[in-house]
PDB file of N, CA and C in Angstrom:
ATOM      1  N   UNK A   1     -86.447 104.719 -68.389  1.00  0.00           N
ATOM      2  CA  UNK A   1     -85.037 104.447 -68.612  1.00  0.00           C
ATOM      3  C   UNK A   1     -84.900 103.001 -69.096  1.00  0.00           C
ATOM      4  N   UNK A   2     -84.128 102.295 -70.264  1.00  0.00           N
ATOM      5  CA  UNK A   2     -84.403 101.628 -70.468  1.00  0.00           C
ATOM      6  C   UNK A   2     -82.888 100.488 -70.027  1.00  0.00           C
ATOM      7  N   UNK A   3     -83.458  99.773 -69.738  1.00  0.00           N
ATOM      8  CA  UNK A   3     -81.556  98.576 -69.687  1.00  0.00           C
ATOM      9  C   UNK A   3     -81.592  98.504 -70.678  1.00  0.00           C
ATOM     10  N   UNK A   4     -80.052  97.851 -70.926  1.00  0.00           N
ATOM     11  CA  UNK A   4     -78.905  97.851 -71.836  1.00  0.00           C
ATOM     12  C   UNK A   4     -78.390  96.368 -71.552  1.00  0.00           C
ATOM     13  N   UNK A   5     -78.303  95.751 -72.766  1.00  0.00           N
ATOM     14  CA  UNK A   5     -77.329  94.482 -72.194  1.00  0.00           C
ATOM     15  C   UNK A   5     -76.095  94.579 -72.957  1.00  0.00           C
ATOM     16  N   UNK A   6     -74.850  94.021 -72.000  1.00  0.00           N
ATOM     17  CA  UNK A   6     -73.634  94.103 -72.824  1.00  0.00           C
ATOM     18  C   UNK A   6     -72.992  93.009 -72.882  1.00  0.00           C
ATOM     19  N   UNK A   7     -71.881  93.456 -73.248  1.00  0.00           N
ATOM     20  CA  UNK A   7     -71.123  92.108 -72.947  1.00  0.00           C
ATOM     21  C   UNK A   7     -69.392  92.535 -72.378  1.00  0.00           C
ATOM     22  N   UNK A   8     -68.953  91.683 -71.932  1.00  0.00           N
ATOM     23  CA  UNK A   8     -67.559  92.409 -71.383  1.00  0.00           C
ATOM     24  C   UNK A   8     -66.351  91.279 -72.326  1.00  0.00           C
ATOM     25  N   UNK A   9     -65.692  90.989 -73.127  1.00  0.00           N
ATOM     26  CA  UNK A   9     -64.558  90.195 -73.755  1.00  0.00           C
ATOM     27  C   UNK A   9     -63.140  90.258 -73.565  1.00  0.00           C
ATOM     28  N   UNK A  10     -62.558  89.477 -72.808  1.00  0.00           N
ATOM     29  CA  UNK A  10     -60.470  89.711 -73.263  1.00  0.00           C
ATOM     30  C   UNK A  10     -60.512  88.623 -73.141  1.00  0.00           C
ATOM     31  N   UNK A  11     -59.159  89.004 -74.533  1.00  0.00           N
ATOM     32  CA  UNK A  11     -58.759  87.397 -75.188  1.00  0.00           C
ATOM     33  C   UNK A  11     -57.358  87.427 -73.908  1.00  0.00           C
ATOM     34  N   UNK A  12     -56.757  86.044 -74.057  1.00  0.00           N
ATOM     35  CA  UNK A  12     -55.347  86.282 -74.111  1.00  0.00           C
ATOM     36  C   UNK A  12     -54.971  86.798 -72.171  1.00  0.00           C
ATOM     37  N   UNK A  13     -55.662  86.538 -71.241  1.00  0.00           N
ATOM     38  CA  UNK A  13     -55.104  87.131 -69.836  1.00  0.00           C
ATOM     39  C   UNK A  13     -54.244  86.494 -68.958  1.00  0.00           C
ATOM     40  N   UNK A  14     -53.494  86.960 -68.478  1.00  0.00           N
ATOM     41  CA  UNK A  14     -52.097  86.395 -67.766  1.00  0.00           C
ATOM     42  C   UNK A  14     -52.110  86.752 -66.742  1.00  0.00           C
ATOM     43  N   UNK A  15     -51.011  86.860 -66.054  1.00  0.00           N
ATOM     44  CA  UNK A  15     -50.695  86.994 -64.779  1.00  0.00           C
ATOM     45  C   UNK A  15     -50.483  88.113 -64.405  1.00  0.00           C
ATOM     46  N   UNK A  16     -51.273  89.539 -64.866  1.00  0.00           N
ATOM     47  CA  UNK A  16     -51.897  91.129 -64.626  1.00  0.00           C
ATOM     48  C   UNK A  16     -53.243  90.793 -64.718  1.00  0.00           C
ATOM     49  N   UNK A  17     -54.272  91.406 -63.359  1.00  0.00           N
ATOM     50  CA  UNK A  17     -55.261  91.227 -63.506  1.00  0.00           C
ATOM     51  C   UNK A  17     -55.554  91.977 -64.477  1.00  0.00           C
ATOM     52  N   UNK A  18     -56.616  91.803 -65.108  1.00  0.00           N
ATOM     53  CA  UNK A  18     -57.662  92.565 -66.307  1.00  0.00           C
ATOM     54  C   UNK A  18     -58.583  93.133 -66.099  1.00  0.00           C
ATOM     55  N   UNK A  19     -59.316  94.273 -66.179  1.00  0.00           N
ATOM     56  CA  UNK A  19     -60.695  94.923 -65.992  1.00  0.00           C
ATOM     57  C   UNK A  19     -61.507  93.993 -67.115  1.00  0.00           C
ATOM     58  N   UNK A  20     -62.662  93.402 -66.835  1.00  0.00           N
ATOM     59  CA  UNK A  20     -63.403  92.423 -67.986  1.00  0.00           C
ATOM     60  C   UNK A  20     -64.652  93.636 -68.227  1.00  0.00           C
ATOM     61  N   UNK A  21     -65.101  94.207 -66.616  1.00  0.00           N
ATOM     62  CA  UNK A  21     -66.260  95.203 -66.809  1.00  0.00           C
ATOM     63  C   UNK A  21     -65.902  96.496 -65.592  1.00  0.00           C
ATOM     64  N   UNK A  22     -66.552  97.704 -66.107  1.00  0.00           N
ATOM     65  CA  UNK A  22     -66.378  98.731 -65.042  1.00  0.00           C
ATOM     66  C   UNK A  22     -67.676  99.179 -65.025  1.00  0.00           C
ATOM     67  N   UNK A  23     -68.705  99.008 -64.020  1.00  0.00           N
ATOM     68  CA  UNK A  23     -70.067  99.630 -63.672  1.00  0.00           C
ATOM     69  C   UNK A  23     -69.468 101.175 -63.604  1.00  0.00           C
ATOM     70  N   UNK A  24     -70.997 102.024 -64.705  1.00  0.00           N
ATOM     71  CA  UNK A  24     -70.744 103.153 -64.918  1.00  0.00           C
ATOM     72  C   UNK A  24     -71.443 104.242 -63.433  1.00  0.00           C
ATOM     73  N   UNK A  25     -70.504 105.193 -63.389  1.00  0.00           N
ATOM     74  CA  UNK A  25     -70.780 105.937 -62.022  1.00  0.00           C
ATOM     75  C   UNK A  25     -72.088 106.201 -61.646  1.00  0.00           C
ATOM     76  N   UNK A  26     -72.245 106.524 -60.366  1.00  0.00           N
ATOM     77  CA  UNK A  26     -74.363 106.269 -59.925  1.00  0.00           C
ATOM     78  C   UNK A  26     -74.546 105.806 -61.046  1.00  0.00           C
ATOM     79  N   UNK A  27     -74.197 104.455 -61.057  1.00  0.00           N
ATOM     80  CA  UNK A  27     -75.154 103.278 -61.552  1.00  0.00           C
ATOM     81  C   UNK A  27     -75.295 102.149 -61.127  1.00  0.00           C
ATOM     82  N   UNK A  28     -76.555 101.368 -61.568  1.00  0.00           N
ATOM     83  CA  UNK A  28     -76.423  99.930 -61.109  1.00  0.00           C
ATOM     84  C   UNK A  28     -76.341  98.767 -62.057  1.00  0.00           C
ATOM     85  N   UNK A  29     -75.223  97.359 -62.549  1.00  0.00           N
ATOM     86  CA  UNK A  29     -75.600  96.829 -63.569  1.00  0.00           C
ATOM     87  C   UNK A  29     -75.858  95.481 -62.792  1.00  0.00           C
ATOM     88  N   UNK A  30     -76.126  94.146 -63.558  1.00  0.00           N
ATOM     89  CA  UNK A  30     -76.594  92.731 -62.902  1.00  0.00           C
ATOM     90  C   UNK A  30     -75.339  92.464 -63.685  1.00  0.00           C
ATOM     91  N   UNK A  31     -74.407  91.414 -63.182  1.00  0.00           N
ATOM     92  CA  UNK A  31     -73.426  90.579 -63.829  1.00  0.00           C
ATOM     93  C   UNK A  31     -74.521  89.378 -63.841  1.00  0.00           C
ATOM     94  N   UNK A  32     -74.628  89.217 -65.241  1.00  0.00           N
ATOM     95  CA  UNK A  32     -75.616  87.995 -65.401  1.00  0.00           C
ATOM     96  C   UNK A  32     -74.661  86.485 -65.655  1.00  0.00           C
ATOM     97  N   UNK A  33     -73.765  86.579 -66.217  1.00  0.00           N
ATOM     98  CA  UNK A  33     -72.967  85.342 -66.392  1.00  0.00           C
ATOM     99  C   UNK A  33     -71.559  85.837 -66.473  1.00  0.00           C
ATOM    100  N   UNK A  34     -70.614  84.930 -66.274  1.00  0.00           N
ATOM    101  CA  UNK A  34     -69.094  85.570 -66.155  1.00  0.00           C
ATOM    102  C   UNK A  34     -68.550  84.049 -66.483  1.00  0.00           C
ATOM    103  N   UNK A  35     -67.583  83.790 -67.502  1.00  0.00           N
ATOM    104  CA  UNK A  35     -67.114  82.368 -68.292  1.00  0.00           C
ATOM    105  C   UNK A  35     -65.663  82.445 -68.441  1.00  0.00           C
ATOM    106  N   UNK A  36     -65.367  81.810 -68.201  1.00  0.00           N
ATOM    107  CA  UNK A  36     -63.314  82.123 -68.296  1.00  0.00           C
ATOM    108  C   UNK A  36     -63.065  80.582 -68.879  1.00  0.00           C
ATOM    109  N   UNK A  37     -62.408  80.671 -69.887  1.00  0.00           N
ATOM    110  CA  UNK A  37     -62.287  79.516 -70.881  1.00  0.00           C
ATOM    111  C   UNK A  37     -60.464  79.553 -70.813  1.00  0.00           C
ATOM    112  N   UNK A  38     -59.914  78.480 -70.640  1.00  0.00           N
ATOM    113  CA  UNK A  38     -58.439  77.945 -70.432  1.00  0.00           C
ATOM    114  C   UNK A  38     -58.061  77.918 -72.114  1.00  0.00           C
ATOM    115  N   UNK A  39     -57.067  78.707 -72.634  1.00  0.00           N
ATOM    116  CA  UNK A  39     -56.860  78.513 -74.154  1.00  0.00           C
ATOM    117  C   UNK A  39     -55.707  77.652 -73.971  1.00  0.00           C
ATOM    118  N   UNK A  40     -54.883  76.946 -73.180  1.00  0.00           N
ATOM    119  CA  UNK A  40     -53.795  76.369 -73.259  1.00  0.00           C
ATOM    120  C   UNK A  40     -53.821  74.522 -73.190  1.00  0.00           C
ATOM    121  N   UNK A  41     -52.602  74.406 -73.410  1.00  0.00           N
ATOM    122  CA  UNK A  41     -52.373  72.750 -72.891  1.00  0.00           C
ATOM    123  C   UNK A  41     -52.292  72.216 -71.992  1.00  0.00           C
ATOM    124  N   UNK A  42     -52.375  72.894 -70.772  1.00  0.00           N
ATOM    125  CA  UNK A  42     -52.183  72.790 -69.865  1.00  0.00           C
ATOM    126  C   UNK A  42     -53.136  73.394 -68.709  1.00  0.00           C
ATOM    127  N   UNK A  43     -53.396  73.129 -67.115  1.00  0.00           N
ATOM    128  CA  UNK A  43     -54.203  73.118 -66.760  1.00  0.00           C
ATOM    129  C   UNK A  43     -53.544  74.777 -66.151  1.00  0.00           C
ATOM    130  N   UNK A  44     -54.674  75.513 -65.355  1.00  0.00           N
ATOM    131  CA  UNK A  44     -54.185  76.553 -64.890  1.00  0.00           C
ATOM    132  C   UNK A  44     -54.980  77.470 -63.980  1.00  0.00           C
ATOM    133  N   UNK A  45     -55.042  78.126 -62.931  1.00  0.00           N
ATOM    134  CA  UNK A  45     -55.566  78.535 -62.076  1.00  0.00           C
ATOM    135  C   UNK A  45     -55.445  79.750 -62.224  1.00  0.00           C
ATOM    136  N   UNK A  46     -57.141  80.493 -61.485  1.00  0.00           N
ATOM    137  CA  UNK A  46     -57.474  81.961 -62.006  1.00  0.00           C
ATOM    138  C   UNK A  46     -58.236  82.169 -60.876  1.00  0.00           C
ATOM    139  N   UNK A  47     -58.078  83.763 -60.918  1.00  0.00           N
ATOM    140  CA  UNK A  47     -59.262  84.179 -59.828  1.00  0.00           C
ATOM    141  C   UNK A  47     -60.130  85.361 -60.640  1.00  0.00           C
ATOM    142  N   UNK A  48     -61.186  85.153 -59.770  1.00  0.00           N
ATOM    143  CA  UNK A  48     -61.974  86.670 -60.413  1.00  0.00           C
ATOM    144  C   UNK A  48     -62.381  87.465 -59.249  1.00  0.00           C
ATOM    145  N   UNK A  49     -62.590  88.647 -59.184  1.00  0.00           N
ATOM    146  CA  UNK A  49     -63.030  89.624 -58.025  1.00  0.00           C
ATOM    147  C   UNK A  49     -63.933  90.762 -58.683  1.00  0.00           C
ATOM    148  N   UNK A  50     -64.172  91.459 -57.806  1.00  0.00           N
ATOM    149  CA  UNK A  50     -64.701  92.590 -58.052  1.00  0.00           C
ATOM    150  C   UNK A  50     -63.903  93.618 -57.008  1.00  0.00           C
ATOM    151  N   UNK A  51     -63.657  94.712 -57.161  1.00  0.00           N
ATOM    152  CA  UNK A  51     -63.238  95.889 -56.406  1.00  0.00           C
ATOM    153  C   UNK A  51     -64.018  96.710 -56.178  1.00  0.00           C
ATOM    154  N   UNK A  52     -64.439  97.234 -55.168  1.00  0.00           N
ATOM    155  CA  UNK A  52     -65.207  98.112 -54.715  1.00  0.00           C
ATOM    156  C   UNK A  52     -64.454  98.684 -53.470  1.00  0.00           C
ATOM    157  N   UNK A  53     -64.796  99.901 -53.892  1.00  0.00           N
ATOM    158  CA  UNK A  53     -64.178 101.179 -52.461  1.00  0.00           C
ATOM    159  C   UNK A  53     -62.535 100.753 -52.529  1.00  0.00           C
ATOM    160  N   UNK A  54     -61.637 100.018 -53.008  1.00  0.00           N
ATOM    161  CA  UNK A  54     -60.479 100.007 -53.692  1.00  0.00           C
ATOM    162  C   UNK A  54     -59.703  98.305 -52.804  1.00  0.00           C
ATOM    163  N   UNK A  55     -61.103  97.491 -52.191  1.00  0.00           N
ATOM    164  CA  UNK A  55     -60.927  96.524 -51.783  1.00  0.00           C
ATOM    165  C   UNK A  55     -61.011  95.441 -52.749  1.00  0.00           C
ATOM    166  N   UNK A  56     -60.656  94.544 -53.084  1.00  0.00           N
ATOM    167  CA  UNK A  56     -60.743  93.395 -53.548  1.00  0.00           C
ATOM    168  C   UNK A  56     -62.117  92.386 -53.172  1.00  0.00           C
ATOM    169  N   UNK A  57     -62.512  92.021 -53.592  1.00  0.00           N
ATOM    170  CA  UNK A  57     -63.718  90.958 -53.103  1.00  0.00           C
ATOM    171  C   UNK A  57     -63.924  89.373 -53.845  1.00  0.00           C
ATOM    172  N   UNK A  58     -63.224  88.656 -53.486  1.00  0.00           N
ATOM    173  CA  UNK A  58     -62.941  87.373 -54.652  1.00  0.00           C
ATOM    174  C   UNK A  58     -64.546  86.841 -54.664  1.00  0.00           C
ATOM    175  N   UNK A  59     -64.699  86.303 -56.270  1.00  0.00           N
ATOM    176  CA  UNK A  59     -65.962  85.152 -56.613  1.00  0.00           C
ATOM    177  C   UNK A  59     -64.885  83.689 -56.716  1.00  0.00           C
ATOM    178  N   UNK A  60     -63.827  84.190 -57.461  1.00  0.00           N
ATOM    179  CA  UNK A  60     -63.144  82.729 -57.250  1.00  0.00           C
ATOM    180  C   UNK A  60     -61.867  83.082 -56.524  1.00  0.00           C
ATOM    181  N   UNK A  61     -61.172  82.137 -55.816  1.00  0.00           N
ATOM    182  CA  UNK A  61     -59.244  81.970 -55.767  1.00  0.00           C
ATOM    183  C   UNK A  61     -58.260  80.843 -56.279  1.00  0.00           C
ATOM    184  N   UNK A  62     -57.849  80.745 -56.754  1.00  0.00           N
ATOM    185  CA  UNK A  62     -57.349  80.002 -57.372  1.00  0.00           C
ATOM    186  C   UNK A  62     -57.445  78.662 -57.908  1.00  0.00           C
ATOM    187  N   UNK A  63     -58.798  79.155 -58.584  1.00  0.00           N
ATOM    188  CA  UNK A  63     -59.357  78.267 -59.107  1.00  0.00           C
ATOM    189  C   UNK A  63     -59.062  77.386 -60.071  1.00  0.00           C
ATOM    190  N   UNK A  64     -58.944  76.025 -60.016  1.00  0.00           N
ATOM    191  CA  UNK A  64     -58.406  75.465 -61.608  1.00  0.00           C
ATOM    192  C   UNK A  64     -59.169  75.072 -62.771  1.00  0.00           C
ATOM    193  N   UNK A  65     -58.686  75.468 -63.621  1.00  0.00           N
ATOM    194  CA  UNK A  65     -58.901  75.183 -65.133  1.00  0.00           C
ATOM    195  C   UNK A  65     -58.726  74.524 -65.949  1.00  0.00           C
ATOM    196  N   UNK A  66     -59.170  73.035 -66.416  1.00  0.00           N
ATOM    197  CA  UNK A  66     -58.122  72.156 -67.311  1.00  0.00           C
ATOM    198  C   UNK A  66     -57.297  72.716 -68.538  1.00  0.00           C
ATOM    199  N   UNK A  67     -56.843  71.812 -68.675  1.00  0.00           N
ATOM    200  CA  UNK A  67     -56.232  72.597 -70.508  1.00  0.00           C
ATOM    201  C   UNK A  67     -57.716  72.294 -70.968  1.00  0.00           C
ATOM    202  N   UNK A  68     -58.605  73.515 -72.131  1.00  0.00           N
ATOM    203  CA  UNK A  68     -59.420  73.490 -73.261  1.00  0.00           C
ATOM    204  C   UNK A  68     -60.749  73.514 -71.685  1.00  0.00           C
ATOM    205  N   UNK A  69     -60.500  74.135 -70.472  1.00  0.00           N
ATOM    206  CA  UNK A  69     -61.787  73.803 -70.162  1.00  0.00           C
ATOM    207  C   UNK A  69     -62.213  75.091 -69.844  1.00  0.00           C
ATOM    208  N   UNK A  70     -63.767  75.490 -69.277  1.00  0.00           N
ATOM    209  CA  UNK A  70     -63.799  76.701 -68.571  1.00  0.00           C
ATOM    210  C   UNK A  70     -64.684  76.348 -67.798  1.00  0.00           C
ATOM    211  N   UNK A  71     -64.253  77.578 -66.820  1.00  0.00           N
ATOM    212  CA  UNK A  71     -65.230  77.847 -65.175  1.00  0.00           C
ATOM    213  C   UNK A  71     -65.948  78.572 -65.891  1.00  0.00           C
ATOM    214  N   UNK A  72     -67.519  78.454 -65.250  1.00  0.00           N
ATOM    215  CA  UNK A  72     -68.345  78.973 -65.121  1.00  0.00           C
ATOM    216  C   UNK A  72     -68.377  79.837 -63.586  1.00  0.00           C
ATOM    217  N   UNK A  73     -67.962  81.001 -63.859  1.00  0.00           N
ATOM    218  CA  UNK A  73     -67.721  81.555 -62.098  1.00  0.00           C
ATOM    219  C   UNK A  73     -69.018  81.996 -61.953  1.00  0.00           C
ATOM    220  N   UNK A  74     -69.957  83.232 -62.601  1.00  0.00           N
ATOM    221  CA  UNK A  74     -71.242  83.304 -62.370  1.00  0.00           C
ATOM    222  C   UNK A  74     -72.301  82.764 -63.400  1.00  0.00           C
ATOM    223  N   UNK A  75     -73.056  81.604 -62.720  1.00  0.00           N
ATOM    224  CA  UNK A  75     -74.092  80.991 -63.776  1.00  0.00           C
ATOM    225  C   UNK A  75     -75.610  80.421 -63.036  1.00  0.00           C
ATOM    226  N   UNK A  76     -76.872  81.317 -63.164  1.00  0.00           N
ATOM    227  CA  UNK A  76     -77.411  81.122 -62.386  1.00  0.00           C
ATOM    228  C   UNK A  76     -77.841  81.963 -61.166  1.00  0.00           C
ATOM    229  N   UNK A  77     -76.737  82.976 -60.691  1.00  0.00           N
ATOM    230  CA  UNK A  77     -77.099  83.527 -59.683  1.00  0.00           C
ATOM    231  C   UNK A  77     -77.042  85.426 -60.788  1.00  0.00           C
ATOM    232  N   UNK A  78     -76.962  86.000 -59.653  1.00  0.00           N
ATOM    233  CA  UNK A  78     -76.529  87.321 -60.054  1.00  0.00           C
ATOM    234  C   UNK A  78     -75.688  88.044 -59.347  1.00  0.00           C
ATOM    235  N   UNK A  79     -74.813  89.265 -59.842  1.00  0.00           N
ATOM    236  CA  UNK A  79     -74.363  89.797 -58.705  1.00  0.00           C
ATOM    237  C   UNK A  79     -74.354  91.102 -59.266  1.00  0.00           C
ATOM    238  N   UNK A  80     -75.384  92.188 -58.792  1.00  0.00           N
ATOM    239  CA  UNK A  80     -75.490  93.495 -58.423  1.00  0.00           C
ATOM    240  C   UNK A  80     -74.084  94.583 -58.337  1.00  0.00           C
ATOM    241  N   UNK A  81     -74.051  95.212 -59.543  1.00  0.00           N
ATOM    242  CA  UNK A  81     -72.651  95.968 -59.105  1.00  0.00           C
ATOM    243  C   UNK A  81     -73.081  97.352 -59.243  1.00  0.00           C
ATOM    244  N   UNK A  82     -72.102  98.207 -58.284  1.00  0.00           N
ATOM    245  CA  UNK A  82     -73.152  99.487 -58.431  1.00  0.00           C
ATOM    246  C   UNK A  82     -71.795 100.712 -58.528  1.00  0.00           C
ATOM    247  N   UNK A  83     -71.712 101.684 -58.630  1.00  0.00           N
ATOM    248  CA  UNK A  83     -70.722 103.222 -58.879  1.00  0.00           C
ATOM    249  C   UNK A  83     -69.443 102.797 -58.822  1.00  0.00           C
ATOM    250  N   UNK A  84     -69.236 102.193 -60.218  1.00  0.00           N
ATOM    251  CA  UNK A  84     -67.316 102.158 -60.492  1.00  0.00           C
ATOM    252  C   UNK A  84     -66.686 100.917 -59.858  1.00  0.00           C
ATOM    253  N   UNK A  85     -67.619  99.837 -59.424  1.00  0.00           N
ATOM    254  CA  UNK A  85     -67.139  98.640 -58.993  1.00  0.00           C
ATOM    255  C   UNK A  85     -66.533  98.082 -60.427  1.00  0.00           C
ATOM    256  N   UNK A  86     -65.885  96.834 -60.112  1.00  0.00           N
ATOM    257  CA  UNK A  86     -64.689  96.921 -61.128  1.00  0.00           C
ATOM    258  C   UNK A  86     -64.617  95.525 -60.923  1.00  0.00           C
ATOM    259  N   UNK A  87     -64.999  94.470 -62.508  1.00  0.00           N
ATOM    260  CA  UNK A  87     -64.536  92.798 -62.370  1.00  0.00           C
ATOM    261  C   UNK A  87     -63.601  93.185 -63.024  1.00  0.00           C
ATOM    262  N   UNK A  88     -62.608  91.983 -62.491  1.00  0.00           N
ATOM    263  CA  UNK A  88     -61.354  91.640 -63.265  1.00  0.00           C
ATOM    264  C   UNK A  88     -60.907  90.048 -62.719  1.00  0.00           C
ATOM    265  N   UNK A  89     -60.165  89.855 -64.076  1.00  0.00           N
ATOM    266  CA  UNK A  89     -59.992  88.143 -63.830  1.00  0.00           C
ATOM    267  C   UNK A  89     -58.139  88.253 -63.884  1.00  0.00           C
ATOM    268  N   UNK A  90     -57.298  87.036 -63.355  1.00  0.00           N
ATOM    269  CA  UNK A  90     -56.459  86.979 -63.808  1.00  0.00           C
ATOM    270  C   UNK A  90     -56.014  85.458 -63.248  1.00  0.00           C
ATOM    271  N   UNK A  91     -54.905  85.080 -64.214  1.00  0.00           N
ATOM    272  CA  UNK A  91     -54.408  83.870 -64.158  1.00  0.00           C
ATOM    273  C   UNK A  91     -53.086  83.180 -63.474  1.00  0.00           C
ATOM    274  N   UNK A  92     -52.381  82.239 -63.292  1.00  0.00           N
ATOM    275  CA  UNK A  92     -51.316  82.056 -62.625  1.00  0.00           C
ATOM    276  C   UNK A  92     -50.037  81.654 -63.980  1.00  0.00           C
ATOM    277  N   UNK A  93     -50.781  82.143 -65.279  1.00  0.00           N
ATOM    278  CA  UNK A  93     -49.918  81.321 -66.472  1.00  0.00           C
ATOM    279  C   UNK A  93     -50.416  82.726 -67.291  1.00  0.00           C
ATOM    280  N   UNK A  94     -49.173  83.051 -67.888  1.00  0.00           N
ATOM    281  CA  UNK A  94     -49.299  84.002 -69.449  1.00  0.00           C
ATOM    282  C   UNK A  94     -50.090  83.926 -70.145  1.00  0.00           C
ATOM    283  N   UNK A  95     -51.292  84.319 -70.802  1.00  0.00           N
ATOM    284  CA  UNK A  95     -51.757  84.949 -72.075  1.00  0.00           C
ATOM    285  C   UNK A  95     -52.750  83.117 -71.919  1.00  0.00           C
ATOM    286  N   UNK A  96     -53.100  82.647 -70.952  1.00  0.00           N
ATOM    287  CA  UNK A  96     -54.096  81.651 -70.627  1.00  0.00           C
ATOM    288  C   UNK A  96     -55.161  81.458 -70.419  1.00  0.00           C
ATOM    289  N   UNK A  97     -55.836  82.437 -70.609  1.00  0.00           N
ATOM    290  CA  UNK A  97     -57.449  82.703 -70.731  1.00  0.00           C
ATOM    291  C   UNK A  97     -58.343  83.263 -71.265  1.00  0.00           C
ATOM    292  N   UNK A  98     -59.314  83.119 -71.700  1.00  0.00           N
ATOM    293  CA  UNK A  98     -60.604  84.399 -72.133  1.00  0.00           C
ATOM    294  C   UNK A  98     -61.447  84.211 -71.575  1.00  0.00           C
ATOM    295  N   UNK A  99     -62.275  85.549 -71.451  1.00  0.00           N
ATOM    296  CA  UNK A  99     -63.313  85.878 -70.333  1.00  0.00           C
ATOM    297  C   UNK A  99     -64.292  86.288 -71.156  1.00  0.00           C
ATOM    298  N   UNK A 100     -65.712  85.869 -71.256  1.00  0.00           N
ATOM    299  CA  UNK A 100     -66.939  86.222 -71.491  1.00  0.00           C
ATOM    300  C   UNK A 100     -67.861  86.697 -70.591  1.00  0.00           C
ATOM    301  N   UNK A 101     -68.063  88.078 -70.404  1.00  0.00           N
ATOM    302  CA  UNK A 101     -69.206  88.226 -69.238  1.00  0.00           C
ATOM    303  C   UNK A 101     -70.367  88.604 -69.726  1.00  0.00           C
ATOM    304  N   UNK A 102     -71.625  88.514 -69.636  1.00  0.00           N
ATOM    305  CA  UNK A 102     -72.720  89.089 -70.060  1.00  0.00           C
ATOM    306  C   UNK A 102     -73.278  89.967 -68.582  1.00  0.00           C
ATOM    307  N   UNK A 103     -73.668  91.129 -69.285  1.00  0.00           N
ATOM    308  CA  UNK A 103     -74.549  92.382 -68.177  1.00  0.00           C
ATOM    309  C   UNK A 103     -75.359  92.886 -68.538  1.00  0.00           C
ATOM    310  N   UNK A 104     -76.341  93.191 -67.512  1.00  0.00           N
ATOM    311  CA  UNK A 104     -77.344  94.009 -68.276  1.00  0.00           C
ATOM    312  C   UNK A 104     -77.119  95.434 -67.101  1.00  0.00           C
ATOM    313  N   UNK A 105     -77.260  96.684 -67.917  1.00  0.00           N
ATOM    314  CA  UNK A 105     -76.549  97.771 -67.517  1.00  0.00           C
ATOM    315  C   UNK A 105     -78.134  99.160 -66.991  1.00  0.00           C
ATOM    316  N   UNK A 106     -77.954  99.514 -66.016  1.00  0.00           N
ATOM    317  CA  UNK A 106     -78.144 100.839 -66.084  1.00  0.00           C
ATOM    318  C   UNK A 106     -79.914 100.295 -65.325  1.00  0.00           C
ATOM    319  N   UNK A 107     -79.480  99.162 -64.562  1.00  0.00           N
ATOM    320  CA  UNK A 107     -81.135  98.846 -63.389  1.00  0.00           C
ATOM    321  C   UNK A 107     -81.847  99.693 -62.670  1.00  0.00           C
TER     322      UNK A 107
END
C-alpha cells in the first residue's frame, strides 16, 4: 500500500470554523505541518483543533497573529489522525487567514 502526500489549502477564513483536512474512514494520515498565515493589517487570533468522536481537541486557542505574520501550529512534531477525525482552523476577524497543511495519507 503505498502513502500519499497531500496537501490541505483555504484562502480567506473567518469567524466559521473551516475543515482544512478530513482523515479518510479506517484510515490513518500524519499531519506533517499545519501554517496559518494572517492576510490582514491587523493583528488577529485563531485556533486550530481537530474533532474526533464529535469532541473538539485544540492544538492552538486563541492564538495571535500579527498583521502579514503566521503561526506555525504543527512544525516538527506530528500528529496521527485516524477514521474521520477532522482539522479545522478559525479566526476571531472575517476572511483573515490562510491555512497550509501538508499530510501524508493512508499509514
Amino acid at each position: 500500500m503505498a502513502n500519499v502526500f497531500t496537501n490541505g489549502f483555504q484562502r480567506d477564513i473567518g469567524t466559521t470554523p473551516i475543515t482544512i483536512y478530513t482523515c479518510p474512514a479506517n484510515k490513518k494520515s500524519i499531519l506533517i505541518e499545519l501554517d496559518v498565515c494572517n492576510t490582514t493589517n491587523a493583528n488577529v487570533q485563531v485556533a486550530a483543533y481537530i474533532t474526533s468522536g464529535g469532541q473538539d481537541f485544540h492544538l492552538v486557542k486563541n492564538a495571535p497573529i500579527p498583521a502579514g505574520g503566521t503561526l506555525q501550529v504543527i512544525s516538527g512534531q506530528k500528529i496521527v489522525l485516524k477514521n474521520s477525525e477532522i482539522v479545522k482552523v478559525v479566526s476571531n476577524t472575517a476572511t483573515s487567514v490562510d491555512v497550509v497543511a501538508s499530510i501524508l495519507e493512508d499509514v
